[in-house]
PDB file of N, CA and C in Angstrom:
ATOM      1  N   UNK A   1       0.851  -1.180   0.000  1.00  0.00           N
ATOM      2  CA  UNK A   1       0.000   0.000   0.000  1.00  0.00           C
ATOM      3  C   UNK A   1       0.895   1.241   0.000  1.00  0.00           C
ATOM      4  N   UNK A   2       0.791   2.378  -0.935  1.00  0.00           N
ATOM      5  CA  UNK A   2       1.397   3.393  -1.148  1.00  0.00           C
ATOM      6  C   UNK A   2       1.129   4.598  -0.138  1.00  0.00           C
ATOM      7  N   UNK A   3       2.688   5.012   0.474  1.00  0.00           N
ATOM      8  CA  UNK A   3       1.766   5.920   1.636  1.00  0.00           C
ATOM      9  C   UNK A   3       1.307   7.413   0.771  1.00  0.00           C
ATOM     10  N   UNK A   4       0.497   7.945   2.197  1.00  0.00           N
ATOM     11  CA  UNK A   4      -0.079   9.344   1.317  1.00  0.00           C
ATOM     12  C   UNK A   4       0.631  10.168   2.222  1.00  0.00           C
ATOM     13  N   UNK A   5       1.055  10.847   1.289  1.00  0.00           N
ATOM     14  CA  UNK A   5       1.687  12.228   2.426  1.00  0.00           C
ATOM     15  C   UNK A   5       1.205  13.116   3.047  1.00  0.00           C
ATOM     16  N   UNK A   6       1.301  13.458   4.240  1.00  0.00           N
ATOM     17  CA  UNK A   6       0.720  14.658   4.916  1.00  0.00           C
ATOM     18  C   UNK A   6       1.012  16.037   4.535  1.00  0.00           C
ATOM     19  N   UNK A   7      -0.142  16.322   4.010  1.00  0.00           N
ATOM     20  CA  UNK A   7       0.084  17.778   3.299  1.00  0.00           C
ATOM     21  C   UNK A   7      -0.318  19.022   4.426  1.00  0.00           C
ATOM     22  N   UNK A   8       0.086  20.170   4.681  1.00  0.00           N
ATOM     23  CA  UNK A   8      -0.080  20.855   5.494  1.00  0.00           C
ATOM     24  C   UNK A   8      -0.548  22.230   4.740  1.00  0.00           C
ATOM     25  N   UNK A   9      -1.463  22.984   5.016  1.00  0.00           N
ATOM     26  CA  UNK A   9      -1.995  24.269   4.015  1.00  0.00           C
ATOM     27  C   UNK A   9      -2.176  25.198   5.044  1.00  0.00           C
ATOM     28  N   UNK A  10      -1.009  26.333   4.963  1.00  0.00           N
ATOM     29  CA  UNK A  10      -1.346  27.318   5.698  1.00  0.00           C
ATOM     30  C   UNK A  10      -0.979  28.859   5.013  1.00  0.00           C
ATOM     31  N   UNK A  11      -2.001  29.328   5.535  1.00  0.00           N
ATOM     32  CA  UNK A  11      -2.491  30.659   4.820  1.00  0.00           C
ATOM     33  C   UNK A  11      -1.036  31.548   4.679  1.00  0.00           C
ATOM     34  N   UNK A  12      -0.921  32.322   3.830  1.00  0.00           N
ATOM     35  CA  UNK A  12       0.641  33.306   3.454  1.00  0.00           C
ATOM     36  C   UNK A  12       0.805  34.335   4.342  1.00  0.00           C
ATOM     37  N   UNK A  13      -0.376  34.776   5.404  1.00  0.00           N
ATOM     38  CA  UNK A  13      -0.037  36.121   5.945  1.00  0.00           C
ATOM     39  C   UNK A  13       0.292  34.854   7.640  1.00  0.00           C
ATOM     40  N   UNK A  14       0.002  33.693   7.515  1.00  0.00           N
ATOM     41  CA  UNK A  14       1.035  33.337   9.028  1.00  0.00           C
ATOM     42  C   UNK A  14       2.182  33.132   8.713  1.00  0.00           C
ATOM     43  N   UNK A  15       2.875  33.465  10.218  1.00  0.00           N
ATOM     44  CA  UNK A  15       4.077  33.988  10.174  1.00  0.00           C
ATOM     45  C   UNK A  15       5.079  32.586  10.557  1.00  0.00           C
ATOM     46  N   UNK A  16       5.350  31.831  10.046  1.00  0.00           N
ATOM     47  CA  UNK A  16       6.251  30.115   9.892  1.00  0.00           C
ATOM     48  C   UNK A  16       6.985  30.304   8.983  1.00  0.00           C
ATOM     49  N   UNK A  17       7.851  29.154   8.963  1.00  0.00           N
ATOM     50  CA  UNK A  17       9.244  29.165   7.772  1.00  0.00           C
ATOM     51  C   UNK A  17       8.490  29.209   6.627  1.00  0.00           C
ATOM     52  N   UNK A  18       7.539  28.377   6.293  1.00  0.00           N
ATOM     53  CA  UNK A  18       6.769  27.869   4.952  1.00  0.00           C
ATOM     54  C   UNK A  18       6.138  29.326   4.080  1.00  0.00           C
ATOM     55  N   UNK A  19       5.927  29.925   5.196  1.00  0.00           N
ATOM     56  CA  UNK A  19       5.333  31.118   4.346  1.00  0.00           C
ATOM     57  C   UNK A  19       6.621  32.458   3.871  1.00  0.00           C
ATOM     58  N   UNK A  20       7.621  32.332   4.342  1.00  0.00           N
ATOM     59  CA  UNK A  20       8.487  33.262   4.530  1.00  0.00           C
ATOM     60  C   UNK A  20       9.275  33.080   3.031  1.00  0.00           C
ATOM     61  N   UNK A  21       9.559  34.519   2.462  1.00  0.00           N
ATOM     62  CA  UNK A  21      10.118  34.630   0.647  1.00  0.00           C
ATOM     63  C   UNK A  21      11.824  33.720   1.219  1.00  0.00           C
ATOM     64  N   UNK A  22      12.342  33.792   2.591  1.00  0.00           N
ATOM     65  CA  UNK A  22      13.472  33.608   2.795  1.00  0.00           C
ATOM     66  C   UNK A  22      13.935  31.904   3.027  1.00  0.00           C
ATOM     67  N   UNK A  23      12.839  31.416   2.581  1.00  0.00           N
ATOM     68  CA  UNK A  23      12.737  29.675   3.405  1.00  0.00           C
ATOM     69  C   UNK A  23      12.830  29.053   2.384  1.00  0.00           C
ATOM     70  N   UNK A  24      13.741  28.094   2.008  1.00  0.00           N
ATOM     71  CA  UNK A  24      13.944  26.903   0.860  1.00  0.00           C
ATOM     72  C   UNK A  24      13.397  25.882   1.224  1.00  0.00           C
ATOM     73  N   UNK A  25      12.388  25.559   0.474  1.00  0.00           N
ATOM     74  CA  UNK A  25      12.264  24.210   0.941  1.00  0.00           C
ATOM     75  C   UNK A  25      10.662  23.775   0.047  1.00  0.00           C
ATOM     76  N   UNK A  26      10.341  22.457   0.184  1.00  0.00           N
ATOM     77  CA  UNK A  26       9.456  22.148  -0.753  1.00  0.00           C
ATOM     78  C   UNK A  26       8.014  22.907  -0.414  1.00  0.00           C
ATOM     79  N   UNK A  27       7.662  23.497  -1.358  1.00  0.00           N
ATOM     80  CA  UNK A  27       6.517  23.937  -1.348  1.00  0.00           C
ATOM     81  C   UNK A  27       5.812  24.109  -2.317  1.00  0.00           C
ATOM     82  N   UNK A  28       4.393  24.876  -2.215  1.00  0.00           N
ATOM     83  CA  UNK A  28       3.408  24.895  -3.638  1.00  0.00           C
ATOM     84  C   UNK A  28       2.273  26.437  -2.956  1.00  0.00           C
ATOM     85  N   UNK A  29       2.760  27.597  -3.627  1.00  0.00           N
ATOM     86  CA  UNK A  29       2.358  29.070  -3.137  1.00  0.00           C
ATOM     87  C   UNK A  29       0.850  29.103  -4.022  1.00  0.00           C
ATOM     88  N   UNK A  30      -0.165  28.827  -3.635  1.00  0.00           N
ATOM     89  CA  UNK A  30      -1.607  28.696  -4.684  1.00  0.00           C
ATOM     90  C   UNK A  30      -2.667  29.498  -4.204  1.00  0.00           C
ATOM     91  N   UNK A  31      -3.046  30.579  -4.435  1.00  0.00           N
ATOM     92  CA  UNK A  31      -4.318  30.960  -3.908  1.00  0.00           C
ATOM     93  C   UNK A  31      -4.301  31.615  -2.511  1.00  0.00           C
ATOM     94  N   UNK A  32      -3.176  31.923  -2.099  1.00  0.00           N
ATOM     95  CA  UNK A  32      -3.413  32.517  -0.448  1.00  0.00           C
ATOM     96  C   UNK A  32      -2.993  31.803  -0.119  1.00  0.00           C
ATOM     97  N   UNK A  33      -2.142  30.755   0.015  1.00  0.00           N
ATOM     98  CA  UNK A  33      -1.995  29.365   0.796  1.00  0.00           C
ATOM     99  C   UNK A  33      -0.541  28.888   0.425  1.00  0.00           C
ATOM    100  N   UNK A  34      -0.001  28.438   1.398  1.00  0.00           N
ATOM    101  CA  UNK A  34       0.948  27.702   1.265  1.00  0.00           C
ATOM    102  C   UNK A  34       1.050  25.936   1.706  1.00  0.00           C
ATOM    103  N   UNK A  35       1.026  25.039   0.180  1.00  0.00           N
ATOM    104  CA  UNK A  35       1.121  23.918   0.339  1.00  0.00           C
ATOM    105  C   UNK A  35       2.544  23.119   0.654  1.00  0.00           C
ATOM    106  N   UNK A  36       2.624  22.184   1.720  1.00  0.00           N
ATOM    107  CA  UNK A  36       3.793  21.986   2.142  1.00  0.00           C
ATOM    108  C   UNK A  36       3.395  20.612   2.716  1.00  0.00           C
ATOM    109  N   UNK A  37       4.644  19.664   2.688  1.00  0.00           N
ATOM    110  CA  UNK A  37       4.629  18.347   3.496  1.00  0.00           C
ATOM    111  C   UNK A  37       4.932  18.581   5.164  1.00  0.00           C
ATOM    112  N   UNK A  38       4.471  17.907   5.523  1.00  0.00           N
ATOM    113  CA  UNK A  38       4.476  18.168   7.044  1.00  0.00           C
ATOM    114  C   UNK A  38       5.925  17.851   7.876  1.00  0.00           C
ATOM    115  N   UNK A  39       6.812  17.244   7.360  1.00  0.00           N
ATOM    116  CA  UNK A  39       7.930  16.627   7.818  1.00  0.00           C
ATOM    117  C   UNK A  39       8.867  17.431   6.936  1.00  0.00           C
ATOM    118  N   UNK A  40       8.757  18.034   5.716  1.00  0.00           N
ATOM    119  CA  UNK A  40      10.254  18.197   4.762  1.00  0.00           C
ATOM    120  C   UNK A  40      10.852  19.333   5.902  1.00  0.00           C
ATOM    121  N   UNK A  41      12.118  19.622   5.578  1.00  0.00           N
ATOM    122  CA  UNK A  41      13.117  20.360   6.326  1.00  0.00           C
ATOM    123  C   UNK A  41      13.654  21.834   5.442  1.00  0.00           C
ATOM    124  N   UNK A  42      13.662  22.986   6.057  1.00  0.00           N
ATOM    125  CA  UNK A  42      14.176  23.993   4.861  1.00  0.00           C
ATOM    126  C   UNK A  42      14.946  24.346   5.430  1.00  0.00           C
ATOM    127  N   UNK A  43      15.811  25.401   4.422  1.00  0.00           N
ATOM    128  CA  UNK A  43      16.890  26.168   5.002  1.00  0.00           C
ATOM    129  C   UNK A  43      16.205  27.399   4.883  1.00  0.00           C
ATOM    130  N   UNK A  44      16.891  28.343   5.720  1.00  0.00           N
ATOM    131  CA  UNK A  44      16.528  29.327   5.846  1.00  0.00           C
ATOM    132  C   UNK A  44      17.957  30.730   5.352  1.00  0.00           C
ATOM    133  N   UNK A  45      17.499  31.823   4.984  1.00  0.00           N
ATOM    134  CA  UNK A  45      18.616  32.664   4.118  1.00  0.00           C
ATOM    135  C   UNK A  45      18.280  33.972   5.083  1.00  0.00           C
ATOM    136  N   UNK A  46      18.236  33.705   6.342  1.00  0.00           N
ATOM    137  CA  UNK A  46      18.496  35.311   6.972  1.00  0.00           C
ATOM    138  C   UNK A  46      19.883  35.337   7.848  1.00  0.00           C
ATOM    139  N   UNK A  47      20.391  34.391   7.253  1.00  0.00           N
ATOM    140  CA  UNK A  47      21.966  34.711   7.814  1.00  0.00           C
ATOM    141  C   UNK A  47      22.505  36.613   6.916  1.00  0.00           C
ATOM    142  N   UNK A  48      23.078  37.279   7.244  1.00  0.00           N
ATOM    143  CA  UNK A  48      23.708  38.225   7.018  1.00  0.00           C
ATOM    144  C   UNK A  48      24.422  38.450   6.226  1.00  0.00           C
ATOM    145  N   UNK A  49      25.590  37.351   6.314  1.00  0.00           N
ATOM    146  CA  UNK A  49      26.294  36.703   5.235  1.00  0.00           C
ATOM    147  C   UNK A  49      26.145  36.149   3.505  1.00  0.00           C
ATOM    148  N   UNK A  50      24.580  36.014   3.620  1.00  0.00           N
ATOM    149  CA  UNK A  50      24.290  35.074   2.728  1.00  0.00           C
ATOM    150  C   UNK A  50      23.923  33.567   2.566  1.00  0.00           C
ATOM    151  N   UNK A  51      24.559  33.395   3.471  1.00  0.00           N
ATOM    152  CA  UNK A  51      24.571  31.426   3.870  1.00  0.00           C
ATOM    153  C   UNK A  51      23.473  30.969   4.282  1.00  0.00           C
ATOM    154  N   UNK A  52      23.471  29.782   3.494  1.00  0.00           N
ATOM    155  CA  UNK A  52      22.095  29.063   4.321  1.00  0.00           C
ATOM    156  C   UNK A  52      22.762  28.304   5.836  1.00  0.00           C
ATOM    157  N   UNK A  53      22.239  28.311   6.806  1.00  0.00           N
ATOM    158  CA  UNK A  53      22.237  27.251   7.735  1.00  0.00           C
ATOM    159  C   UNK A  53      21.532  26.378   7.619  1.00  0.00           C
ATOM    160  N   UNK A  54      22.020  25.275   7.917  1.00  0.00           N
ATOM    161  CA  UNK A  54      21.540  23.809   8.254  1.00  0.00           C
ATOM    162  C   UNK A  54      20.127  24.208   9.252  1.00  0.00           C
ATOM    163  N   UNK A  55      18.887  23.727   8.108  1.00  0.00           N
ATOM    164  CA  UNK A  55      17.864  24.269   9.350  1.00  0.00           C
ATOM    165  C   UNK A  55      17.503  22.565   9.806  1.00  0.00           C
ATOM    166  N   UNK A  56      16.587  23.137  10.862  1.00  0.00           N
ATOM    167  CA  UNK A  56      16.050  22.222  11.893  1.00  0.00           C
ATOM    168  C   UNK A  56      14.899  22.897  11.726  1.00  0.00           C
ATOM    169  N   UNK A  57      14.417  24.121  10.620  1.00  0.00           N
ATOM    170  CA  UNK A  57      13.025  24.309  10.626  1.00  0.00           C
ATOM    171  C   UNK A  57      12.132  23.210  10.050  1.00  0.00           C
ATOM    172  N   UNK A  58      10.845  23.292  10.555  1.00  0.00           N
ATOM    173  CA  UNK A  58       9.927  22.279   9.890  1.00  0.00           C
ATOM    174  C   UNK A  58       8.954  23.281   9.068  1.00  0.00           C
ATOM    175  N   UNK A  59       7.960  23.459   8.338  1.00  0.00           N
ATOM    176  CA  UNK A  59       7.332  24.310   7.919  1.00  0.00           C
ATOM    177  C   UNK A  59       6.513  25.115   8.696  1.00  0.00           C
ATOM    178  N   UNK A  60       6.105  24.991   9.343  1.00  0.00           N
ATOM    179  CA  UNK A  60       5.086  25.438  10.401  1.00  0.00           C
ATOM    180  C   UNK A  60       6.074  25.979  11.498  1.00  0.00           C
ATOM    181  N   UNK A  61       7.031  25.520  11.796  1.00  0.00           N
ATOM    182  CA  UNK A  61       7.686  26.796  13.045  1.00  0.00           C
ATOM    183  C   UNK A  61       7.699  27.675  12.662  1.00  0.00           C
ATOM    184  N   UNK A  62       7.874  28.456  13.772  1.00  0.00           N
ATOM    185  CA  UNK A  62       7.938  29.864  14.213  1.00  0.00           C
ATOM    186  C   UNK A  62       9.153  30.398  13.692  1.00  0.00           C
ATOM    187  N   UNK A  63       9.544  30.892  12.494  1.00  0.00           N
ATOM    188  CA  UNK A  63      10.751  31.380  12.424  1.00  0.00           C
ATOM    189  C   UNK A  63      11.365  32.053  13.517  1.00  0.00           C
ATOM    190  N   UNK A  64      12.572  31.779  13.595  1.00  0.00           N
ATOM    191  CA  UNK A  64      13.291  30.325  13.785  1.00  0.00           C
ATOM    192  C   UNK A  64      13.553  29.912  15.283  1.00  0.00           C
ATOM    193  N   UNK A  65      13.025  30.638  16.069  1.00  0.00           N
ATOM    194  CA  UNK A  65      12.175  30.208  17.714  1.00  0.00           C
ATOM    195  C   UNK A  65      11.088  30.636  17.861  1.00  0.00           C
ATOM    196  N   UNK A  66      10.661  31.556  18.323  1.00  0.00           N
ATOM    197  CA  UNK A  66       9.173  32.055  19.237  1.00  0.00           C
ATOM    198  C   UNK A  66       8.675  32.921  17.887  1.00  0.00           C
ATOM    199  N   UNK A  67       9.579  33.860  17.385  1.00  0.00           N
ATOM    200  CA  UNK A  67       9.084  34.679  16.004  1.00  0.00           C
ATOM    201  C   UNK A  67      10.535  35.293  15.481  1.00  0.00           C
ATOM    202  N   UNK A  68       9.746  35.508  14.359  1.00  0.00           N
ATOM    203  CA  UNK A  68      11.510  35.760  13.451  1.00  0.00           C
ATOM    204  C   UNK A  68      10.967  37.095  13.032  1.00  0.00           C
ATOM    205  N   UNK A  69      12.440  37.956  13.592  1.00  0.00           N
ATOM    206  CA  UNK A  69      12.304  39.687  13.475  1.00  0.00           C
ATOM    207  C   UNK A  69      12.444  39.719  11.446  1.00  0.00           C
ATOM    208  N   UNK A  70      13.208  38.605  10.813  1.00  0.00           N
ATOM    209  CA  UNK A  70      13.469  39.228   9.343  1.00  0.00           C
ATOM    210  C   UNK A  70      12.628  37.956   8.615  1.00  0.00           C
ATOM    211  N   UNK A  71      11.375  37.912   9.166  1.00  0.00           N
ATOM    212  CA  UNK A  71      10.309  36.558   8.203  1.00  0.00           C
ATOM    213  C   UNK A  71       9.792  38.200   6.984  1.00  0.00           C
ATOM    214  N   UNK A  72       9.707  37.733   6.077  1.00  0.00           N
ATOM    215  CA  UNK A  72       9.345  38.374   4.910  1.00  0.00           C
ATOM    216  C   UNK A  72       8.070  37.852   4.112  1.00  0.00           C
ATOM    217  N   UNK A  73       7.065  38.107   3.833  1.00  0.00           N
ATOM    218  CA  UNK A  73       6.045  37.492   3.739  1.00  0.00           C
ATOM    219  C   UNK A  73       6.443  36.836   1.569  1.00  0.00           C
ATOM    220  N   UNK A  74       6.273  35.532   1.860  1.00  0.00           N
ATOM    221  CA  UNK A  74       6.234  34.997   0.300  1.00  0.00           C
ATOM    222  C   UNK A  74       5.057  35.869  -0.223  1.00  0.00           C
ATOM    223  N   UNK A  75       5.939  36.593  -1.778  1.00  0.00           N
ATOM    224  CA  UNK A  75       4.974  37.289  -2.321  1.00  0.00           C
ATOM    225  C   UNK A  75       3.768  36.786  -3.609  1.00  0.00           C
TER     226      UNK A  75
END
């Protein structure tokens, strides 16, 4: 039996990695919404430098603890 993936849909104006222009990672931007697997992992690009760090974000955190001062809303 083929598994089904857990898809997660959350709206573009909340404030999580998934919605943020700065977050790599698998997604699908449709209608107000951001479609995303519930488990994939992104990197995130508000290093200063340029660099991605090795994230430990999941889509739905809180950039990248409680709230992230440079989340940029995916346009």
């Amino acid at each position: 039996m083929p598994l089904i993936p857990n898809i997660i849909v959350t709206p573009l104006a909340t404030t999580v990695c998934c919605t943020c222009e700065k977050w790599e990672g698998a997604r699908v931007l449709l209608d107000g919404y951001c479609h995303s697997l519930a488990d994939t992992i992104g990197y995130c690009q508000n290093i200063p430098d340029g660099s991605k760090k090795p994230s430990w974000q999941l889509p739905r955190k809180l950039a990248p603890e409680a709230a992230c001062e440079n989340w940029n809303p995916t346009g």
